[in-house]
C-alpha atoms as a PDB file:
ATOM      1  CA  UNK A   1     265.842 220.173  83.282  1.00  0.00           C
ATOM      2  CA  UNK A   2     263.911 219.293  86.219  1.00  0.00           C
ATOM      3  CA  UNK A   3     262.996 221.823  89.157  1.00  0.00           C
ATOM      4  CA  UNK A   4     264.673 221.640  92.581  1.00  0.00           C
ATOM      5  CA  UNK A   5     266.457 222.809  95.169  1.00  0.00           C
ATOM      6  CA  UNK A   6     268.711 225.813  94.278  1.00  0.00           C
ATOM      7  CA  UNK A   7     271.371 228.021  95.737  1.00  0.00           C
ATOM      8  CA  UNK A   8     270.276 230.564  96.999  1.00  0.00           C
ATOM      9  CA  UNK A   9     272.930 232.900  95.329  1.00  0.00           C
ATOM     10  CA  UNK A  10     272.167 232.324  91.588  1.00  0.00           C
ATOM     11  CA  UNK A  11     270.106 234.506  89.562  1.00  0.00           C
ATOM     12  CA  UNK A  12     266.647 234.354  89.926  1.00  0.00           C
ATOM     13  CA  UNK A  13     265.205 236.239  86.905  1.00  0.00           C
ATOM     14  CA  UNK A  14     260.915 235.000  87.000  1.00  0.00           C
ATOM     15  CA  UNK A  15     258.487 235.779  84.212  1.00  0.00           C
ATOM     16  CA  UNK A  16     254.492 235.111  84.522  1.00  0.00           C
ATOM     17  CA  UNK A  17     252.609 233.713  81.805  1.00  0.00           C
ATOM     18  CA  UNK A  18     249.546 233.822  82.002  1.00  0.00           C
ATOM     19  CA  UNK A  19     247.282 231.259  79.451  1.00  0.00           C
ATOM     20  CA  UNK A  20     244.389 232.398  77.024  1.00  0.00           C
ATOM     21  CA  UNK A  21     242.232 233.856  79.840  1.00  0.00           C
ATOM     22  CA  UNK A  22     239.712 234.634  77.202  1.00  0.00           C
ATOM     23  CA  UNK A  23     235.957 234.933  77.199  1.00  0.00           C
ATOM     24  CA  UNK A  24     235.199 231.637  75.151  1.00  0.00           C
ATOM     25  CA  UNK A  25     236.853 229.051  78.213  1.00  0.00           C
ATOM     26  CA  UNK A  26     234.956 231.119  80.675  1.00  0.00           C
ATOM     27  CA  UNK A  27     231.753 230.425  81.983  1.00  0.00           C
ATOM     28  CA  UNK A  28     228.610 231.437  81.349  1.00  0.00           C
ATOM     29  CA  UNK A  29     229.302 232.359  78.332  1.00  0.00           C
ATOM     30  CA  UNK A  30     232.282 230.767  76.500  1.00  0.00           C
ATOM     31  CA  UNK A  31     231.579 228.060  73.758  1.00  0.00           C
ATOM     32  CA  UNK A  32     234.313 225.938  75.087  1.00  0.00           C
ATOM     33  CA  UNK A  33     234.022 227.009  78.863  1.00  0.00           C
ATOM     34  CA  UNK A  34     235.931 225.477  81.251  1.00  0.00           C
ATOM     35  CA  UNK A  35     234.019 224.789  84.775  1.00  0.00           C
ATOM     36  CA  UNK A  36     234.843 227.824  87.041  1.00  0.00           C
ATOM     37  CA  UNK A  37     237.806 229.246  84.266  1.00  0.00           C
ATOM     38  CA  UNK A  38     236.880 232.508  85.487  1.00  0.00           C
ATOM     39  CA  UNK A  39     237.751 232.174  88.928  1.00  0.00           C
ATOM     40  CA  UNK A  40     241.369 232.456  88.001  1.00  0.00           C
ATOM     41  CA  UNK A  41     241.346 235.640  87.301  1.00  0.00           C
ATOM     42  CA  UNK A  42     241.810 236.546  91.076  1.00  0.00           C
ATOM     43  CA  UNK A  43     244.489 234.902  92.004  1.00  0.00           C
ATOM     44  CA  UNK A  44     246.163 236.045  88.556  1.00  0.00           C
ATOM     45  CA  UNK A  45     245.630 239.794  89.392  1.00  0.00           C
ATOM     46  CA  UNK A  46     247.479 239.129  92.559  1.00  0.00           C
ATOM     47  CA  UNK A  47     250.107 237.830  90.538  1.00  0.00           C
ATOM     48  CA  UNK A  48     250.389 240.452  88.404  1.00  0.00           C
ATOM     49  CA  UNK A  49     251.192 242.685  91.062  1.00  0.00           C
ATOM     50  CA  UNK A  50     254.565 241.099  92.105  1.00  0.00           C
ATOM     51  CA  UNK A  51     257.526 242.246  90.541  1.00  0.00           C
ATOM     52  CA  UNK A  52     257.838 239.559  87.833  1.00  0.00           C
ATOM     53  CA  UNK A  53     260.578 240.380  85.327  1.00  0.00           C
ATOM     54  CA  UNK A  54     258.252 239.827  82.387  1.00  0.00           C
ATOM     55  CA  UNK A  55     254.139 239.121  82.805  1.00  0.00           C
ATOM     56  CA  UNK A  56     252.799 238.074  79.221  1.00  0.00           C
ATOM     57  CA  UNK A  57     249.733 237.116  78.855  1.00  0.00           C
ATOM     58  CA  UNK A  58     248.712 234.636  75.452  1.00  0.00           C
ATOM     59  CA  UNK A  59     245.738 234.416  73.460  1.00  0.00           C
ATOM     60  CA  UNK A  60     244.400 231.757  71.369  1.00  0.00           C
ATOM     61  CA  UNK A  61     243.508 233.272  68.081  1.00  0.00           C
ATOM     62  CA  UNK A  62     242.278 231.469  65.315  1.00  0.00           C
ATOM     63  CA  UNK A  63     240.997 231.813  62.006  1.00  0.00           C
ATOM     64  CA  UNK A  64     237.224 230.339  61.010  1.00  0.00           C
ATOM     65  CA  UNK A  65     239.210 227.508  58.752  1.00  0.00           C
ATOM     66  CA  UNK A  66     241.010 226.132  62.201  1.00  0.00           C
ATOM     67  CA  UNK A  67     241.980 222.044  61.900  1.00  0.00           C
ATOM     68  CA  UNK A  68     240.947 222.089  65.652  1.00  0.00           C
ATOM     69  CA  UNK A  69     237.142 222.887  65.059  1.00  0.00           C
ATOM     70  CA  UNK A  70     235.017 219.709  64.841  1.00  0.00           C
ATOM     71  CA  UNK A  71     232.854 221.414  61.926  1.00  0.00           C
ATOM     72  CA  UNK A  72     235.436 221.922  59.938  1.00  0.00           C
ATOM     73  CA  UNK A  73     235.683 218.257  59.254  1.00  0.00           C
ATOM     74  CA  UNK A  74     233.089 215.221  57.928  1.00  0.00           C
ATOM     75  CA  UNK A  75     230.203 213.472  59.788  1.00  0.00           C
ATOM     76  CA  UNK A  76     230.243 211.196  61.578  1.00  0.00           C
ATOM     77  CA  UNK A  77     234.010 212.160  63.082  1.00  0.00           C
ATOM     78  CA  UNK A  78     233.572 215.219  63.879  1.00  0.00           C
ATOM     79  CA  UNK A  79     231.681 215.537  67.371  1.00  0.00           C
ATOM     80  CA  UNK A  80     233.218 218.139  69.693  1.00  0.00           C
ATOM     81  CA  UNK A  81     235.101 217.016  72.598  1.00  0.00           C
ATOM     82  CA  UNK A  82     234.568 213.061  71.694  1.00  0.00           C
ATOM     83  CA  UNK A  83     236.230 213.104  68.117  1.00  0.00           C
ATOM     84  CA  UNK A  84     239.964 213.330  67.120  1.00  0.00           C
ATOM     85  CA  UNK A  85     241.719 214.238  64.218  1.00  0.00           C
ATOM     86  CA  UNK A  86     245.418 213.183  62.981  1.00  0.00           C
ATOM     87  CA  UNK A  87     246.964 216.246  62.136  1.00  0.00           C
ATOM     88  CA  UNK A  88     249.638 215.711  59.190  1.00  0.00           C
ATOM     89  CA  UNK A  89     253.105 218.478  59.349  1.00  0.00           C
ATOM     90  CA  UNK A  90     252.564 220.374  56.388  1.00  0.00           C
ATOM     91  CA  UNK A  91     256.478 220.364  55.835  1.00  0.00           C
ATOM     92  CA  UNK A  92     256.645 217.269  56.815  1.00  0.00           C
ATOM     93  CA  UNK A  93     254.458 214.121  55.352  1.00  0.00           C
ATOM     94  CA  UNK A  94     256.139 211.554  57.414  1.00  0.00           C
ATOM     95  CA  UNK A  95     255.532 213.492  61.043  1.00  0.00           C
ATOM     96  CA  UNK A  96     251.451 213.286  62.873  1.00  0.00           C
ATOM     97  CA  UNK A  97     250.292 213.667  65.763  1.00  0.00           C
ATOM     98  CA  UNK A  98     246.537 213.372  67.106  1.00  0.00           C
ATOM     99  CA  UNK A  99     244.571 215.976  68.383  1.00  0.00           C
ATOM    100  CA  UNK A 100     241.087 216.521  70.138  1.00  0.00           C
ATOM    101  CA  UNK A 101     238.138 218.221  68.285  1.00  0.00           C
ATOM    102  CA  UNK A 102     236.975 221.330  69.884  1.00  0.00           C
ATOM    103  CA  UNK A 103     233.897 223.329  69.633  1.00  0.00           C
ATOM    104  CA  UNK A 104     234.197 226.338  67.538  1.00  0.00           C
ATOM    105  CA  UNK A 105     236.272 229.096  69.779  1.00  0.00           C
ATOM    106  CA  UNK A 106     238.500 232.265  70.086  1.00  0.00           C
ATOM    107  CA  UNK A 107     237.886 232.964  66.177  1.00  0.00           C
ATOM    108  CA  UNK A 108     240.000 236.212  64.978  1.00  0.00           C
ATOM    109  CA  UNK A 109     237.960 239.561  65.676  1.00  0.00           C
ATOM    110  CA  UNK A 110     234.727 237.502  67.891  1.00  0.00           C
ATOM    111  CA  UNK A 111     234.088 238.702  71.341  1.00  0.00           C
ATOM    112  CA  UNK A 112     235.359 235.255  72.331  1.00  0.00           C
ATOM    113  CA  UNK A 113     238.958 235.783  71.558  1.00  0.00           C
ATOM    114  CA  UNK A 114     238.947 238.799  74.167  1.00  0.00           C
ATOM    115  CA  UNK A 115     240.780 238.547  77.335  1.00  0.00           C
ATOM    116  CA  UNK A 116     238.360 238.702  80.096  1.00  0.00           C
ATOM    117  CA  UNK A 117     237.534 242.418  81.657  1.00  0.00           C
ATOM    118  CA  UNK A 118     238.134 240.347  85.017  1.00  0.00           C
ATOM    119  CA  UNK A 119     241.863 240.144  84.010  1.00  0.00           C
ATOM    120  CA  UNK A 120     244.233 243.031  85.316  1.00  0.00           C
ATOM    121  CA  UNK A 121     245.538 243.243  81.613  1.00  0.00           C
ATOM    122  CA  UNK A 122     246.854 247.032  82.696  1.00  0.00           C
ATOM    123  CA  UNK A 123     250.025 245.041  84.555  1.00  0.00           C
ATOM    124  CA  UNK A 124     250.581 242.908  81.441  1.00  0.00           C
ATOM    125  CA  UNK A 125     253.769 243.941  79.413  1.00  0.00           C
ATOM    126  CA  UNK A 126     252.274 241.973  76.463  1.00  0.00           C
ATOM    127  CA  UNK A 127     250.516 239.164  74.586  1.00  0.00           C
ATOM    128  CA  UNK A 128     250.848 236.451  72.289  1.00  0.00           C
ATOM    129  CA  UNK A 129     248.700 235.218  69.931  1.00  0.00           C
ATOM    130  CA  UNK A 130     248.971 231.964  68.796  1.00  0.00           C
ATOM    131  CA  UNK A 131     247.030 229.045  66.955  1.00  0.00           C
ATOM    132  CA  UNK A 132     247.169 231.116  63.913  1.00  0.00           C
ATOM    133  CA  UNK A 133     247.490 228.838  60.884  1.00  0.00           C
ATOM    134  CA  UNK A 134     244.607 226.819  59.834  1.00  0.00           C
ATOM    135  CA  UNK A 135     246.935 223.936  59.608  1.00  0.00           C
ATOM    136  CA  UNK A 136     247.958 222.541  62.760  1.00  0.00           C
ATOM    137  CA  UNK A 137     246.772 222.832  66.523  1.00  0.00           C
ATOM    138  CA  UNK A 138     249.051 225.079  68.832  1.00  0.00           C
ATOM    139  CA  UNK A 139     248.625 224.185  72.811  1.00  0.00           C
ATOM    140  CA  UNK A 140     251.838 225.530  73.702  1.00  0.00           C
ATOM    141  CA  UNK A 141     252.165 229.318  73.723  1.00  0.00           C
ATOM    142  CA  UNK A 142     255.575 228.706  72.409  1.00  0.00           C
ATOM    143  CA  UNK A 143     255.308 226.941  68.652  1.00  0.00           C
ATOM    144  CA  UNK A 144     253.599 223.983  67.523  1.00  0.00           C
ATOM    145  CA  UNK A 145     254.456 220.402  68.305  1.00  0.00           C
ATOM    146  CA  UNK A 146     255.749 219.060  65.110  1.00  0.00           C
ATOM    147  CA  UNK A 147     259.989 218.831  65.734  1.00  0.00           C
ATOM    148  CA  UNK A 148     260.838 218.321  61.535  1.00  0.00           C
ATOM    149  CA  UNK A 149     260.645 220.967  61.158  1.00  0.00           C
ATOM    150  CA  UNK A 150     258.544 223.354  63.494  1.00  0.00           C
ATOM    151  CA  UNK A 151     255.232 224.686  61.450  1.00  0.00           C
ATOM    152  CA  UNK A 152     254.425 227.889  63.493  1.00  0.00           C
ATOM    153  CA  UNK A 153     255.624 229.789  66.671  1.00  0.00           C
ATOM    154  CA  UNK A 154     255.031 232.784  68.717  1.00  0.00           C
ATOM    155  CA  UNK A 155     257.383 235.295  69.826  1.00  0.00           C
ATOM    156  CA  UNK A 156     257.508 234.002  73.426  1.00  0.00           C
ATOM    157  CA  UNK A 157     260.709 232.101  73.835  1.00  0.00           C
ATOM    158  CA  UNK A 158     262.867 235.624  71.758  1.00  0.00           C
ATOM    159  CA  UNK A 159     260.803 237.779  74.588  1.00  0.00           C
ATOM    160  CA  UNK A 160     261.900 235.272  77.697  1.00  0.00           C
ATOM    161  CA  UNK A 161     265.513 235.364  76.494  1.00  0.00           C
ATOM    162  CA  UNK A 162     265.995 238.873  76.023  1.00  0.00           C
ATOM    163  CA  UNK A 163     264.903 239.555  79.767  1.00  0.00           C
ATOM    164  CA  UNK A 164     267.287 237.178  80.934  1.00  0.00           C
ATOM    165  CA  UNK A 165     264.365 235.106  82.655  1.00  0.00           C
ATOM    166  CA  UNK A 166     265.624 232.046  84.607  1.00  0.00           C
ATOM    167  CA  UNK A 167     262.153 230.875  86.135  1.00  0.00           C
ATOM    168  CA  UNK A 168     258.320 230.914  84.581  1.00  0.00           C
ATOM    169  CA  UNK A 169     255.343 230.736  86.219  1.00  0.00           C
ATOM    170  CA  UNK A 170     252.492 229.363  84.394  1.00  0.00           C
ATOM    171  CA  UNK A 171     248.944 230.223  84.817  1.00  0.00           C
ATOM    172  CA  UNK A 172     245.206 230.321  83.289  1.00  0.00           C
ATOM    173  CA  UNK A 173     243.712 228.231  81.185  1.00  0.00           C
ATOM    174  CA  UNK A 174     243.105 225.092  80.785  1.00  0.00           C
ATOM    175  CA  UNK A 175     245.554 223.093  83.125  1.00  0.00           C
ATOM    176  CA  UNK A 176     245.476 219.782  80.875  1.00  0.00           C
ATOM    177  CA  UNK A 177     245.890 221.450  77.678  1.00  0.00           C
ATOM    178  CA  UNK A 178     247.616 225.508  76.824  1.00  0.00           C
ATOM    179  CA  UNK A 179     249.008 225.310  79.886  1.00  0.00           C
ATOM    180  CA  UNK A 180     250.611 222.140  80.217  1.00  0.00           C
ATOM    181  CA  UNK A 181     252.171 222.037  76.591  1.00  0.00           C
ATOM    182  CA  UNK A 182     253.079 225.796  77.553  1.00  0.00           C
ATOM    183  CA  UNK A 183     254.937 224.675  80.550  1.00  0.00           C
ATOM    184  CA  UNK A 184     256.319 221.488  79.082  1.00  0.00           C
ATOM    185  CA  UNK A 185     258.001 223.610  76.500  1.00  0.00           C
ATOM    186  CA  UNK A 186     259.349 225.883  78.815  1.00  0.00           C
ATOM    187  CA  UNK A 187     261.408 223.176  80.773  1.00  0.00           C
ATOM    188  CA  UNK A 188     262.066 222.062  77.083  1.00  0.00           C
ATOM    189  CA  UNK A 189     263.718 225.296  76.661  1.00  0.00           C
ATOM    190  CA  UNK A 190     265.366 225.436  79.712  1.00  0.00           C
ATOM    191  CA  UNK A 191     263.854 227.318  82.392  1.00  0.00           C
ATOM    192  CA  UNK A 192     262.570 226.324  85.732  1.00  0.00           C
ATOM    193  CA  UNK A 193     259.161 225.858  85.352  1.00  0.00           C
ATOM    194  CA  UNK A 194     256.235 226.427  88.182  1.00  0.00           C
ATOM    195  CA  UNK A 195     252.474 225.650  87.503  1.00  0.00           C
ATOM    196  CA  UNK A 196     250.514 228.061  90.569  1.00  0.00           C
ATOM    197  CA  UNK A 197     247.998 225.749  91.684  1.00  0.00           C
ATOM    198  CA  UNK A 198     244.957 228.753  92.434  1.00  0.00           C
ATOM    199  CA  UNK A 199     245.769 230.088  88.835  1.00  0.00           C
ATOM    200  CA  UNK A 200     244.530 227.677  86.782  1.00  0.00           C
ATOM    201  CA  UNK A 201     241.525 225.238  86.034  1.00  0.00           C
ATOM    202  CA  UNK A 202     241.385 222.077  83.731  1.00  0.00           C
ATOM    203  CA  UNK A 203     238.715 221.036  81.020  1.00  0.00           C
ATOM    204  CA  UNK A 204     238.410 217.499  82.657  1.00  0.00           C
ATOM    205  CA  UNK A 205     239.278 218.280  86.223  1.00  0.00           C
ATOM    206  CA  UNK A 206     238.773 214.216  87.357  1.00  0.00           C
ATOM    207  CA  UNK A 207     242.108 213.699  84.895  1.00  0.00           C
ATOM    208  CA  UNK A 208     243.870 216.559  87.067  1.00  0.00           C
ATOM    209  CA  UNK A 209     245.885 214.065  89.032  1.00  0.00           C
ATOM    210  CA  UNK A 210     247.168 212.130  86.531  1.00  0.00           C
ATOM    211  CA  UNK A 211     247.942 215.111  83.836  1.00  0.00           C
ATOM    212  CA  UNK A 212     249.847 216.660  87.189  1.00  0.00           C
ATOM    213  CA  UNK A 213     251.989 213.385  87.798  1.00  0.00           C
ATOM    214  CA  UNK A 214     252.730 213.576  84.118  1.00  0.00           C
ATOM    215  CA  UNK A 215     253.790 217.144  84.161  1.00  0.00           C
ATOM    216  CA  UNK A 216     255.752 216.381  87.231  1.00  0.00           C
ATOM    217  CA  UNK A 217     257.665 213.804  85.837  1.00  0.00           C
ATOM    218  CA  UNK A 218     258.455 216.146  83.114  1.00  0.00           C
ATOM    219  CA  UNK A 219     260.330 218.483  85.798  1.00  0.00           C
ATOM    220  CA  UNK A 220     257.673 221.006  85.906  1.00  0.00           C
ATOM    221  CA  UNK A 221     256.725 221.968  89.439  1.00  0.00           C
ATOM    222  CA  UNK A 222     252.883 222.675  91.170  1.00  0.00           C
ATOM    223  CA  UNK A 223     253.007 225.398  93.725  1.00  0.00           C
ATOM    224  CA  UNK A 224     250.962 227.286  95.604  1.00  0.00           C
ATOM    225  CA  UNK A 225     250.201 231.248  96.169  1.00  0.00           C
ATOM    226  CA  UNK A 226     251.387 230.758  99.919  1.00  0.00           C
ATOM    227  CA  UNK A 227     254.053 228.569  98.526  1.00  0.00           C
ATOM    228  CA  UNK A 228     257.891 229.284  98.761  1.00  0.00           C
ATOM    229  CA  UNK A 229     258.610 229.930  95.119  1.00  0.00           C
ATOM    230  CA  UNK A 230     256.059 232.780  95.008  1.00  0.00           C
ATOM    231  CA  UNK A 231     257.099 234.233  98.156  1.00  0.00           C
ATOM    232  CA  UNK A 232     260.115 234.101  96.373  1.00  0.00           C
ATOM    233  CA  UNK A 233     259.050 236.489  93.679  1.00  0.00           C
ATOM    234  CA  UNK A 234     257.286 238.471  96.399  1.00  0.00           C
ATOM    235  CA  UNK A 235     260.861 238.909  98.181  1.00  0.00           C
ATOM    236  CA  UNK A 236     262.173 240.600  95.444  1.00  0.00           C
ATOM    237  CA  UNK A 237     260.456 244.460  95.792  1.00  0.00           C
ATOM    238  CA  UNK A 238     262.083 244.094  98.974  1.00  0.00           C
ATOM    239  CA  UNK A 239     265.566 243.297  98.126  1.00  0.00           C
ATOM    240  CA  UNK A 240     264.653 246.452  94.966  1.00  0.00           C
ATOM    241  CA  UNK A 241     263.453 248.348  97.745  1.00  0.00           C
ATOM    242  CA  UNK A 242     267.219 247.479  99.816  1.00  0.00           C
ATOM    243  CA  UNK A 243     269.364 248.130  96.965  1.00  0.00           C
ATOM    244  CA  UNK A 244     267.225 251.615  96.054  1.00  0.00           C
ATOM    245  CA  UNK A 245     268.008 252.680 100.137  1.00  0.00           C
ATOM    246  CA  UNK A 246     271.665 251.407  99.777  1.00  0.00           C
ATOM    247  CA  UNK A 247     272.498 253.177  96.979  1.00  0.00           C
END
């Protein structure tokens, strides 16, 4: 379903998600860092403090075996960032996909897997872990992408529906991988779906206009902070505010 124009009358119902803000794609630091990842966290806190229906924040949280970790596989294919791997659906023989190799990051229980202390996680009202089993790579915050049949999922989707959410935001990190796939599933599922421009950095920012014409002709939506869908969110306490006073 792609994003546009709406009446102004039917429910609006948003929901934040906000993308492994975690310590290993953060700079100075992180061991797969991506350039100026933690400058998101502002803008994100300011988002955290509109009324949002439902503000989850996800983690990427994998164990030391992952398939994503270049040293988990054989020289000479296995160079971070330059080497892929063709992931096979456990279930499934017949159904692959290809994925990057990664540095080792956000292992289970390492400093690295920790939200940032930058991050207003006091406003969150919870998080997702995903990328859990060893066997297959999980960008979205929503399930893996094998289709026949699905391998692993989080939560997220069960938590959107039983708050009634009509709209997500998308934020954090990185913009051409978590959060894309996050927000590409979300239109997949149904929901308008909003990528806030200040709120999120990519791991090759040169590619950011192409991965944002992709994502675009997917029916996902870049706005900005300033932007009218945000002030939409912000018009809510207002109209919570009228209702309270009317009552």
């Amino acid at each position: 379903m792609a994003n546009g124009a709406r009446d102004t009358h039917t429910p609006f119902v948003p929901a934040l998600i906000v993308v492994d803000v975690q310590e290993d794609f953060c700079p100075p630091n992180g061991a797969l860092a991506v350039p100026t990842g933690r400058a998101v966290a502002a803008p994100i806190n300011t988002l955290l403090t509109l009324p949002f229906a439902l503000k989850i924040a996800t983690k990427d949280f994998h164990p030391p075996s992952h398939i994503s970790f270049a040293s988990n596989h054989a020289a000479p294919d296995n160079v971070p960032f330059a080497s892929s791997v063709t992931i096979v659906n456990p279930l499934n023989a017949a159904e692959t996909y290809s994925t990057r190799l990664w540095p080792v990051h956000c292992v289970q229980g390492t400093p690295g897997a920790q939200l940032i202390p930058e991050l207003d996680t006091a406003r969150l009202d919870g998080v997702v872990e995903k990328g859990m089993d060893a066997r297959v790579e999980m960008y979205s915050a929503f399930a893996d992408p094998f289709r026949a049949p699905c391998v692993a999922s989080s939560s997220l989707e069960q938590r959107l529906r039983d708050r009634g959410v009509t709209d997500v935001f998308v934020v954090g990190l990185a913009m051409d991988y978590c959060v894309r796939y996050t927000a590409e599933d979300a239109v997949e599922r149904g929901w308008r779906t909003w990528v806030v421009e200040e709120g999120t950095r990519a791991v090759d920012a040169g590619n950011w206009d192409g991965v944002q014409r992709e994502m675009e002709g997917r029916g996902i939506s870049f706005v900005k902070m300033d932007g009218e869908e945000v002030g939409r969110v912000r018009a809510l306490e207002a109209e919570g505010a009228q209702k309270v006073k009317s009552d």
